[in-house]
N, C-alpha and C. Protein backbone atom coordinates (compact mmCIF):
# COMPACT_ATOMS: atom_id res chain seq x y z
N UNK A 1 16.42 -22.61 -33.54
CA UNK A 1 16.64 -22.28 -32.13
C UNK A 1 17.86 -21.38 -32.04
N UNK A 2 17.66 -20.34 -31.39
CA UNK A 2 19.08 -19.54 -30.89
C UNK A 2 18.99 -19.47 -29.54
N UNK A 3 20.70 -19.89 -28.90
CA UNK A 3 21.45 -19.36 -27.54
C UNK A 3 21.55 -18.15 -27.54
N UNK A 4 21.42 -17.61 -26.03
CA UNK A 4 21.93 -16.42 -26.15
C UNK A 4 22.78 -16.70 -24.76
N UNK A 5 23.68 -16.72 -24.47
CA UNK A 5 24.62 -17.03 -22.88
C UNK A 5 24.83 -15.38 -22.50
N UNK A 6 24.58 -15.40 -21.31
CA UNK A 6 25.23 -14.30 -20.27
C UNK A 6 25.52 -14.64 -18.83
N UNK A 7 26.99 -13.97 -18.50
CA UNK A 7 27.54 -14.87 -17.61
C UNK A 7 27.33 -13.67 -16.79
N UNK A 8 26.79 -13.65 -15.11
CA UNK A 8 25.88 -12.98 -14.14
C UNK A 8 27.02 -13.40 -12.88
N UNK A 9 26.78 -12.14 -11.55
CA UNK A 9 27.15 -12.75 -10.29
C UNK A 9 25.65 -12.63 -9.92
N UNK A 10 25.34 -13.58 -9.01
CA UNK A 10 23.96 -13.91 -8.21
C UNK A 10 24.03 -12.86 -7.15
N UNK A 11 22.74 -11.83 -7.28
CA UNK A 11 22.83 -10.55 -6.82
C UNK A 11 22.26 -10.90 -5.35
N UNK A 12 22.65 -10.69 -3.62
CA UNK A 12 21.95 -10.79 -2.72
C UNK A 12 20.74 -11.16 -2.50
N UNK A 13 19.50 -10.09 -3.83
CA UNK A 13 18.48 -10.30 -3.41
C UNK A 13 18.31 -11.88 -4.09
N UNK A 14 19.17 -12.84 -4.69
CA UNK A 14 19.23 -14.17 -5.40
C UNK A 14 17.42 -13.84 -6.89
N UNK A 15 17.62 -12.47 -7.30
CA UNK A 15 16.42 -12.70 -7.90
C UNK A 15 17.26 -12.20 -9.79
N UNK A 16 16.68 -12.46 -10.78
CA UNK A 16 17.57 -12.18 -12.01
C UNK A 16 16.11 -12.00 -13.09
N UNK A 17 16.77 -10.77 -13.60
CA UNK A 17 16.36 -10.26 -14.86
C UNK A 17 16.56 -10.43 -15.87
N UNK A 18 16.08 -10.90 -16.85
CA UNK A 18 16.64 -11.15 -18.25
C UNK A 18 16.00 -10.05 -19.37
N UNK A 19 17.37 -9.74 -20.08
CA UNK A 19 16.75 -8.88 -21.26
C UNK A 19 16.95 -9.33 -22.16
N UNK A 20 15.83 -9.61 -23.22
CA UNK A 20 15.98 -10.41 -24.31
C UNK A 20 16.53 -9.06 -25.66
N UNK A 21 16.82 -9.80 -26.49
CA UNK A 21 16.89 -9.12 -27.92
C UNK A 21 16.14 -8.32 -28.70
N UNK A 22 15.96 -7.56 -29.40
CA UNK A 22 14.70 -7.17 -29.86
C UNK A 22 14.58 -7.33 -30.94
N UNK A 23 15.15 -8.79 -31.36
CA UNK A 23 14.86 -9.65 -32.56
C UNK A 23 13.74 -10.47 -31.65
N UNK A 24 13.51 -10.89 -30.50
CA UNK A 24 12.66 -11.80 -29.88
C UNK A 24 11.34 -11.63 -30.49
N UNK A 25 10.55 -12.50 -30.28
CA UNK A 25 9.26 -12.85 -30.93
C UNK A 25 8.18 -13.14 -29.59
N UNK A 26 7.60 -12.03 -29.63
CA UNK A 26 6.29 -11.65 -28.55
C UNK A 26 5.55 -13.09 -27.96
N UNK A 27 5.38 -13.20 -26.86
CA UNK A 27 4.54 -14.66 -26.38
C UNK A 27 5.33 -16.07 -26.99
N UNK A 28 6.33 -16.01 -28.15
CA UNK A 28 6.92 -16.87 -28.64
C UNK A 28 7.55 -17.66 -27.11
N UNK A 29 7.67 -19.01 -27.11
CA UNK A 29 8.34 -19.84 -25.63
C UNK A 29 9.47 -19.95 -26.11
N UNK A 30 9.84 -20.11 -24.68
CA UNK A 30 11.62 -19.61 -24.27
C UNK A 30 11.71 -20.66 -23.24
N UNK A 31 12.95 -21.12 -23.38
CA UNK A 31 13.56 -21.85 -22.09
C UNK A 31 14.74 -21.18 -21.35
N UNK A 32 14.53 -21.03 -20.47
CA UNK A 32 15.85 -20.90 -19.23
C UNK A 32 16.34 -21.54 -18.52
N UNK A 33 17.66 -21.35 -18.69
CA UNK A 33 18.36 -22.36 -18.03
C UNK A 33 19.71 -21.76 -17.01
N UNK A 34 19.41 -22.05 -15.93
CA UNK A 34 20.54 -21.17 -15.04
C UNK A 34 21.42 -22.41 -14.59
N UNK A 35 22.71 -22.25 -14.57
CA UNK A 35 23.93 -23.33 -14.37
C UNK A 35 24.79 -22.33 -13.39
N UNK A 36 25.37 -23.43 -12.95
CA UNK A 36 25.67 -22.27 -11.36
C UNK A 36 27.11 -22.97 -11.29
N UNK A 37 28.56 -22.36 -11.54
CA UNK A 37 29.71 -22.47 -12.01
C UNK A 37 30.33 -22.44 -10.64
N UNK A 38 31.29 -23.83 -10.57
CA UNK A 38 31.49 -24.09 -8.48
C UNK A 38 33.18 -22.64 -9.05
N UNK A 39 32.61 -21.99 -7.87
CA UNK A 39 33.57 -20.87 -7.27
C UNK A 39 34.74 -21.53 -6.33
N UNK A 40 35.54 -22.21 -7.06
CA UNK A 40 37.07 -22.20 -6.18
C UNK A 40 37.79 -21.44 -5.50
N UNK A 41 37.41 -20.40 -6.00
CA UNK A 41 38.38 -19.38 -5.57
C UNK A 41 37.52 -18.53 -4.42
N UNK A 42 36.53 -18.94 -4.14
CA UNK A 42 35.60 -18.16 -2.77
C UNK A 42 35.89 -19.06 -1.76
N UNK A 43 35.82 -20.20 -1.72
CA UNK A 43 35.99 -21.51 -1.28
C UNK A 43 37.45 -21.39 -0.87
N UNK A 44 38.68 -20.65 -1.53
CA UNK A 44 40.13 -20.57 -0.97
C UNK A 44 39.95 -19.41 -0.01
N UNK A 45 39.13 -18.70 -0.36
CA UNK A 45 38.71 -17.02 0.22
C UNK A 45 38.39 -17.77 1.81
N UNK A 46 37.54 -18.35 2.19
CA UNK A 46 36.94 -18.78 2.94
C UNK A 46 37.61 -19.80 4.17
N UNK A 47 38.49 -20.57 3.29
CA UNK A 47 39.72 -21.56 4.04
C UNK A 47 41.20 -20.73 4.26
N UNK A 48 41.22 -19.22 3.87
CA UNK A 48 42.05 -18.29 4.49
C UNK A 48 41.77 -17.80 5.31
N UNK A 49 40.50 -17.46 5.66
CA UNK A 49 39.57 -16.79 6.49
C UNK A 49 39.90 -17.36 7.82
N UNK A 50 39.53 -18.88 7.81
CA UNK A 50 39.87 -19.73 8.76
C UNK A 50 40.96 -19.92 9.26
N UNK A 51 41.93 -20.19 7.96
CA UNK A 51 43.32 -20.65 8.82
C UNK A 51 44.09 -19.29 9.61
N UNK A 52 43.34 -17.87 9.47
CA UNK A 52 44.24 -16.36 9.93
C UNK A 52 43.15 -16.58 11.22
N UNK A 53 41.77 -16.63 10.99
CA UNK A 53 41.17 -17.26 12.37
C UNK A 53 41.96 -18.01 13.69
N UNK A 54 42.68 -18.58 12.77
CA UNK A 54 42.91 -19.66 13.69
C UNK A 54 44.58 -19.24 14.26
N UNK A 55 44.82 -17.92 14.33
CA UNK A 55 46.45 -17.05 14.47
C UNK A 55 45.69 -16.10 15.12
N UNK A 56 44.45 -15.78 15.04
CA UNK A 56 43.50 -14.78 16.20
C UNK A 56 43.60 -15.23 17.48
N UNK A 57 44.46 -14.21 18.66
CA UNK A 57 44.66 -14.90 19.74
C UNK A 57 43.06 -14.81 20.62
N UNK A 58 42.25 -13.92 19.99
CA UNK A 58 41.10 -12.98 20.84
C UNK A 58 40.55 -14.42 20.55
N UNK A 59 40.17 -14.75 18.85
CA UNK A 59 39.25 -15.62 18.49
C UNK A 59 39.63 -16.76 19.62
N UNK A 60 40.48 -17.21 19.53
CA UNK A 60 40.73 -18.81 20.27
C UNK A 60 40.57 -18.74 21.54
N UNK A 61 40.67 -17.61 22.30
CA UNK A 61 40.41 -17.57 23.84
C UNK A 61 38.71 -17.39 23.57
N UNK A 62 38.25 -16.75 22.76
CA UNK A 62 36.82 -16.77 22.74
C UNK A 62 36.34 -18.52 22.70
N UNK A 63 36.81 -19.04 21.66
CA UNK A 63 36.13 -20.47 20.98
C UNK A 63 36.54 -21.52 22.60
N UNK A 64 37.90 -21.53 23.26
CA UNK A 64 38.58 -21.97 24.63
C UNK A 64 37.05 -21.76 25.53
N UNK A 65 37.01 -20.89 25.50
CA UNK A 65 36.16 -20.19 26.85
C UNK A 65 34.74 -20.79 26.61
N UNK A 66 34.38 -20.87 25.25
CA UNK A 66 32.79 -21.84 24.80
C UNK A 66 32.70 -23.41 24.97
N UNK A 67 34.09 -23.42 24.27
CA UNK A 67 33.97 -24.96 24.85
C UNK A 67 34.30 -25.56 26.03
N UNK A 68 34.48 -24.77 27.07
CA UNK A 68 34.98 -25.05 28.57
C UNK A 68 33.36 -25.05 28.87
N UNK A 69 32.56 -23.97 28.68
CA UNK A 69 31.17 -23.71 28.73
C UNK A 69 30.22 -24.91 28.86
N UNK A 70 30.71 -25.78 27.52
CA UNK A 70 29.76 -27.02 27.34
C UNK A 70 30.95 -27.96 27.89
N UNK A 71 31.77 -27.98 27.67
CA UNK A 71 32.51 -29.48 28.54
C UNK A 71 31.57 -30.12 29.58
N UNK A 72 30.64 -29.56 30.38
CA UNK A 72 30.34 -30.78 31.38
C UNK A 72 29.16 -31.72 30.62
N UNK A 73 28.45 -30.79 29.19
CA UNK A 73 28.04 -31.41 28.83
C UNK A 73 28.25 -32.18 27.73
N UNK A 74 29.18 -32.00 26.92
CA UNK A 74 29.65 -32.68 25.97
C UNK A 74 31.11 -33.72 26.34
N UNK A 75 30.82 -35.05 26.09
CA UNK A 75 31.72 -35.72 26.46
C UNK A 75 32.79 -36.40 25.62
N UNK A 76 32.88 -35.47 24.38
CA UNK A 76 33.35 -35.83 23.18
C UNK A 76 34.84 -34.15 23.50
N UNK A 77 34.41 -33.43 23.85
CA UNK A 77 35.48 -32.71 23.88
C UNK A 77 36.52 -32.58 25.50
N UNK A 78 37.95 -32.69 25.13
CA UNK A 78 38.91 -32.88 25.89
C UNK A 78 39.89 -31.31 25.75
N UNK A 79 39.32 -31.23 26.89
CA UNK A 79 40.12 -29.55 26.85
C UNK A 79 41.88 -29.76 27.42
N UNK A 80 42.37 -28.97 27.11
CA UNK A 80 43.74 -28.79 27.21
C UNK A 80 44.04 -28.32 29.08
């Protein structure tokens, strides 16, 4: 049995090509195996995103103004 590892970003269209060797052996079976490596660092990308969100004076008068919107119907939120 031989590995062959190649480390990929998952392209938009989420679809992947593999090019084998051209030591490979025609109709010979193959297993694939895709392992999907947790991204910390998109995940910090993402919780920066938020916390500069949340220093957006536009954003918060926007998000203020939605939830005043539903206040009569939601009785879980307490507006300021």
């Amino acid at each position: 049995m031989q590995a062959i590892k190649q480390n990929i970003t998952v392209p938009p269209s989420r679809e992947l090509s593999i090019k084998l060797q051209e030591n490979s052996i025609a109709h010979e079976e193959a297993e694939v195996i895709v392992l999907f490596k947790s991204s910390s660092h998109v995940m910090e990308e993402k919780y920066a995103a938020i916390e500069e969100a949340m220093k957006d004076e536009l954003f918060l008068a926007d998000l203020y103004e939605t939830m005043n919107d539903f206040a009569p119907v939601d009785g879980e939120v307490k507006l300021p």
